[in-house]
Protein backbone atom coordinates (compact mmCIF):
# COMPACT_ATOMS: atom_id res chain seq x y z
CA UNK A 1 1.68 99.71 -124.39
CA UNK A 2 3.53 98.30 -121.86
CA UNK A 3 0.41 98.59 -118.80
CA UNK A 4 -1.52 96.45 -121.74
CA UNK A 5 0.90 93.91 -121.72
CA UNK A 6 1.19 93.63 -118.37
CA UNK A 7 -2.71 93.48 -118.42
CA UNK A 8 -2.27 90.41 -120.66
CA UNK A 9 0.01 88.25 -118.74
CA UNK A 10 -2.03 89.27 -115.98
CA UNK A 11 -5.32 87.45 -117.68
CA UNK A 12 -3.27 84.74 -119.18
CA UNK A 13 -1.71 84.13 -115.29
CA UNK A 14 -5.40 84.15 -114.04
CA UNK A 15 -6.27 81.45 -116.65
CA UNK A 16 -3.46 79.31 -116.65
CA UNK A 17 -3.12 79.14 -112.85
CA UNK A 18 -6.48 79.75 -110.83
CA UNK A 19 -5.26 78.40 -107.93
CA UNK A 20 -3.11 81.42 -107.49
CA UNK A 21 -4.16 84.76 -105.88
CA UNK A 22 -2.08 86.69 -107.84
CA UNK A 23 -2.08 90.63 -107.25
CA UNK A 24 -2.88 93.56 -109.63
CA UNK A 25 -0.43 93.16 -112.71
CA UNK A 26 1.19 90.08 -111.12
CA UNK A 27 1.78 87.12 -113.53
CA UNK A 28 3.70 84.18 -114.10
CA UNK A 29 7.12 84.18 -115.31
CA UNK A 30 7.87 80.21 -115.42
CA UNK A 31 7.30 77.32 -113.47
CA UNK A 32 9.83 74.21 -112.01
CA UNK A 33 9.06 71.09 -111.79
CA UNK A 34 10.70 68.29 -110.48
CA UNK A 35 12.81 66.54 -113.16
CA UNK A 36 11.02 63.80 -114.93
CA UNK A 37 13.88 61.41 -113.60
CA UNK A 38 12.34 60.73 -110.83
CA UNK A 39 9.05 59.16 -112.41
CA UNK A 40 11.00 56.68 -114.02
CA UNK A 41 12.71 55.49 -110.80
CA UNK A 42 9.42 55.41 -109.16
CA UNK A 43 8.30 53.31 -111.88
CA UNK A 44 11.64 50.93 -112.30
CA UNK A 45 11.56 50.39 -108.80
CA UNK A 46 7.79 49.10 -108.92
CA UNK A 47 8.63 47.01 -111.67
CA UNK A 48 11.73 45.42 -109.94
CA UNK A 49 9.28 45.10 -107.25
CA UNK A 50 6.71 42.98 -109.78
CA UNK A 51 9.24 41.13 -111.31
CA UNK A 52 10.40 39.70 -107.94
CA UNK A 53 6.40 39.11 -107.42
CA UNK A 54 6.04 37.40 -111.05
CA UNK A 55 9.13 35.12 -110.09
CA UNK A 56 7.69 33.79 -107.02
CA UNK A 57 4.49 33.57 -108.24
CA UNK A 58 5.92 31.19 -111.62
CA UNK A 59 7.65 28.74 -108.55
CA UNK A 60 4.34 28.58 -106.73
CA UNK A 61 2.68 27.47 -110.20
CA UNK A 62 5.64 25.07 -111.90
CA UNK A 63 7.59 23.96 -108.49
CA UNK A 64 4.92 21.46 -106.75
CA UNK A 65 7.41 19.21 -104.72
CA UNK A 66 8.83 22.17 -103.29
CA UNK A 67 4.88 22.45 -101.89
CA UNK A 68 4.73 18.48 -101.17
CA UNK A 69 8.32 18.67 -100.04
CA UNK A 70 7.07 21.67 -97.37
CA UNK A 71 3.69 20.13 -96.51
CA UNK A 72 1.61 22.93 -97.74
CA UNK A 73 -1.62 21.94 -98.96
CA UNK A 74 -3.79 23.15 -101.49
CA UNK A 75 -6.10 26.07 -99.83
CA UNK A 76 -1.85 27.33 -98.29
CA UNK A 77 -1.24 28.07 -102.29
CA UNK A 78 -4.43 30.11 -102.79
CA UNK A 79 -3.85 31.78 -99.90
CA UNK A 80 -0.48 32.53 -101.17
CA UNK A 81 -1.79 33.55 -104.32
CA UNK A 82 -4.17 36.13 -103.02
CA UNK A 83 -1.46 37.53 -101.19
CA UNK A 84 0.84 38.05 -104.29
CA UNK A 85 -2.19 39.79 -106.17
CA UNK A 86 -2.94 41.88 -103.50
CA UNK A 87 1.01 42.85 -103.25
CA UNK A 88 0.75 43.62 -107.02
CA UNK A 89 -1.96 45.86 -106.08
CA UNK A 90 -0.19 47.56 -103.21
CA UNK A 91 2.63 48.38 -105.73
CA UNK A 92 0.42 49.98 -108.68
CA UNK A 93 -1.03 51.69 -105.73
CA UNK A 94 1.82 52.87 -104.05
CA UNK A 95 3.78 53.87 -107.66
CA UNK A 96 0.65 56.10 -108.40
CA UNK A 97 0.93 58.07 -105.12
CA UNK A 98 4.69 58.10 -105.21
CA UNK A 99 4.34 59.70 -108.56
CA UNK A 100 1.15 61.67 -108.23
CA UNK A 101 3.48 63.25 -104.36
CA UNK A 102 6.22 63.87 -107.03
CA UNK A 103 5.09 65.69 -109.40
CA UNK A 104 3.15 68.37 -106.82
CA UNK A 105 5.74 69.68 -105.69
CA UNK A 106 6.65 73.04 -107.46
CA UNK A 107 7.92 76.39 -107.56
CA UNK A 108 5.71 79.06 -109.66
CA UNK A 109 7.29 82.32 -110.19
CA UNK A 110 5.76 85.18 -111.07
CA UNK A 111 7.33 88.89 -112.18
CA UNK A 112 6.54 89.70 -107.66
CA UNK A 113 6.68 86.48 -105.89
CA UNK A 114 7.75 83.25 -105.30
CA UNK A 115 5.41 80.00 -104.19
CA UNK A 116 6.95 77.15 -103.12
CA UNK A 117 4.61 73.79 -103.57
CA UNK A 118 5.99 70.65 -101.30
CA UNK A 119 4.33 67.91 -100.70
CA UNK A 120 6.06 64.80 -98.73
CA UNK A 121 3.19 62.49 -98.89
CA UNK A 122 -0.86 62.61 -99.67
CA UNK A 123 -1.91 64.19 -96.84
CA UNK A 124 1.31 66.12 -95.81
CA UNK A 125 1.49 69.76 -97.86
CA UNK A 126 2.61 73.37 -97.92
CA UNK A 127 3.11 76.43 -99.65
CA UNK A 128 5.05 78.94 -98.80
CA UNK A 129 4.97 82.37 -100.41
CA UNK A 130 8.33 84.42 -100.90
CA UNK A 131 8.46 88.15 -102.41
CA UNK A 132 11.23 88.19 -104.70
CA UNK A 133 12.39 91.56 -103.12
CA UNK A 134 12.99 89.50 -99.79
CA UNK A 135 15.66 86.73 -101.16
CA UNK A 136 18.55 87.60 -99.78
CA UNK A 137 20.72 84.32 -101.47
CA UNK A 138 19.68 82.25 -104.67
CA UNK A 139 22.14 78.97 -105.13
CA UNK A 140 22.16 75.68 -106.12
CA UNK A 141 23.63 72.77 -105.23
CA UNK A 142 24.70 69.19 -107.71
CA UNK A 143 26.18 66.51 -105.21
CA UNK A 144 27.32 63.26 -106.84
CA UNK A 145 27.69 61.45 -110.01
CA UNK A 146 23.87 60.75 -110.44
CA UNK A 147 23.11 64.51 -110.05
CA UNK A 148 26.08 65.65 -112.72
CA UNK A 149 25.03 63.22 -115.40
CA UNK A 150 21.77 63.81 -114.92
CA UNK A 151 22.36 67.17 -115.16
CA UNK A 152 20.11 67.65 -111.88
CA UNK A 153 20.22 70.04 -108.49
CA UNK A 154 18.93 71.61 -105.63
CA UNK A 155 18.34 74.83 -105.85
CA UNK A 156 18.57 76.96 -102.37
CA UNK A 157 16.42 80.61 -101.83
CA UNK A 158 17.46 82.28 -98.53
CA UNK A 159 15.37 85.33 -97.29
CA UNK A 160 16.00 88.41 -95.56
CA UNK A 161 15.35 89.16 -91.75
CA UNK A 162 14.25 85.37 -90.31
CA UNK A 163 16.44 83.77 -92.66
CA UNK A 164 14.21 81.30 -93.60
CA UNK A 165 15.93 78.71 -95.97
CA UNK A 166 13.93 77.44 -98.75
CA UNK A 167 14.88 74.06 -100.67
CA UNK A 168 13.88 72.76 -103.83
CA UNK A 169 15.66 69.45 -104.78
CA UNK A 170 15.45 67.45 -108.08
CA UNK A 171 15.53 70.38 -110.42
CA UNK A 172 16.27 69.91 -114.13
CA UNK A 173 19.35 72.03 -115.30
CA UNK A 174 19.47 73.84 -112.26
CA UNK A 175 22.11 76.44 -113.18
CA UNK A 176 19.65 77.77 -115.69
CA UNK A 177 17.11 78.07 -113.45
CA UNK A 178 19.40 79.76 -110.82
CA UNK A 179 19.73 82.54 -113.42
CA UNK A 180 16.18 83.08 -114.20
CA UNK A 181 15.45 83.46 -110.67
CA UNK A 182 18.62 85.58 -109.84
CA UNK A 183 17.15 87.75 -113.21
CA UNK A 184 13.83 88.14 -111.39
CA UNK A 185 14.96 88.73 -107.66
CA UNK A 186 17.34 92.02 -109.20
CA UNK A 187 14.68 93.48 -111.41
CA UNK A 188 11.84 92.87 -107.96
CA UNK A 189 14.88 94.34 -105.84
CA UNK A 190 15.49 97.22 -108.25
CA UNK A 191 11.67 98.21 -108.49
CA UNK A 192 11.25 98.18 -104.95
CA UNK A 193 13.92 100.69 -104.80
C-alpha cells in the first residue's frame, strides 16, 4: 500500500514539477517561496517612483513662466516630455523584472533532497542541490522590526563535510518552515541509517 503511494506522489511530483529530475520514489514534500511582501514593495516603490514622474510632468504642462522664466523653448518641453514617458517605461519595465527575479527564487523539497532556486537578476541564476541526509544545521534567522511584524526570516541549511552554507531570505513564517524541514532532514537521516 504504502510502495503505491509512494508511486503516486512520485507521478503527481513528475507532473507538477517537470523541471525536476527527481529519482525513483522521490517526490515533493512542499515548496517556499519568497513572501509576497516583497511584490508589494517592488510595486510601491515604482509607484512612488511614477508619482514623482506624474508631478513633474503636471509643472511642465500648468507652470509656463517657469519655462519663459528659464528660456526653454518649445521643442526643450517635448524633449522633456519624451524623456518622462520613456522613464515611465523604464519603471513598468524594471518593476516587472524586479518582480518576475523575485518570485524565482525557491526552495523545493522533496521526501530525499533539497533544491535551492536563486536568482539575483535576469541573467544571473543557480541551483544548488542538497540531500537532506547531508544538512548538518537547519536555523533561521528574524532581524528587526520589519521582519517580526511581518512575521518574515531567513532561514539557514548548513551541510556536512565542506560546510557549505545555504541562505534563503524573505521566508513567510519561517519558524514553521524550520520545522518541516528539520521533520524531513531526521526522517532522510534516519533512513539512511
Amino acid at each position: 500500500m504504502k510502495e503505491d503511494l509512494v508511486k503516486l506522489h512520485h507521478a503527481r511530483s513528475q507532473k507538477d514539477f517537470p523541471g525536476l529530475n527527481l529519482e525513483e520514489g522521490e517526490y515533493v514534500e512542499f515548496v517556499i517561496r519568497r513572501a509576497p511582501v516583497g511584490i508589494y514593495l517592488i510595486w510601491g516603490l515604482a509607484g512612488i517612483a511614477v508619482v514623482t514622474l506624474l508631478i513633474c510632468l503636471g509643472l511642465l504642462i500648468t507652470d509656463n513662466n517657469a519655462a519663459a522664466t528659464l528660456n526653454i523653448n518649445q521643442s526643450a518641453i517635448a524633449y522633456l516630455y519624451a524623456i518622462i514617458f520613456i522613464l515611465f517605461g523604464i519603471i513598468g519595465i524594471a518593476a516587472f523584472v524586479a518582480i518576475r527575479v523575485y518570485k524565482s527564487n525557491r526552495l523545493v523539497i522533496s521526501n530525499s533532497r533539497l533544491f535551492h532556486y536563486q536568482s539575483l537578476s535576469l541573467f544571473s541564476r543557480s541551483t544548488n542541490v542538497i540531500d537532506l541526509a547531508s544538512i548538518e544545521d537547519v536555523s533561521y534567522r528574524q532581524t528587526g522590526l520589519f521582519d517580526h511584524l511581518l512575521h518574515m526570516g531567513t532561514i539557514r541549511l548548513s551541510t556536512v563535510g565542506d560546510e557549505t552554507t545555504y541562505t534563503f531570505k524573505y521566508v513567510a513564517i519561517p519558524k514553521a518552515r524550520l520545522d518541516s524541514i528539520t521533520h524531513l532532514v531526521h526522517v532522510a537521516k534516519k533512513d539512511n541509517k
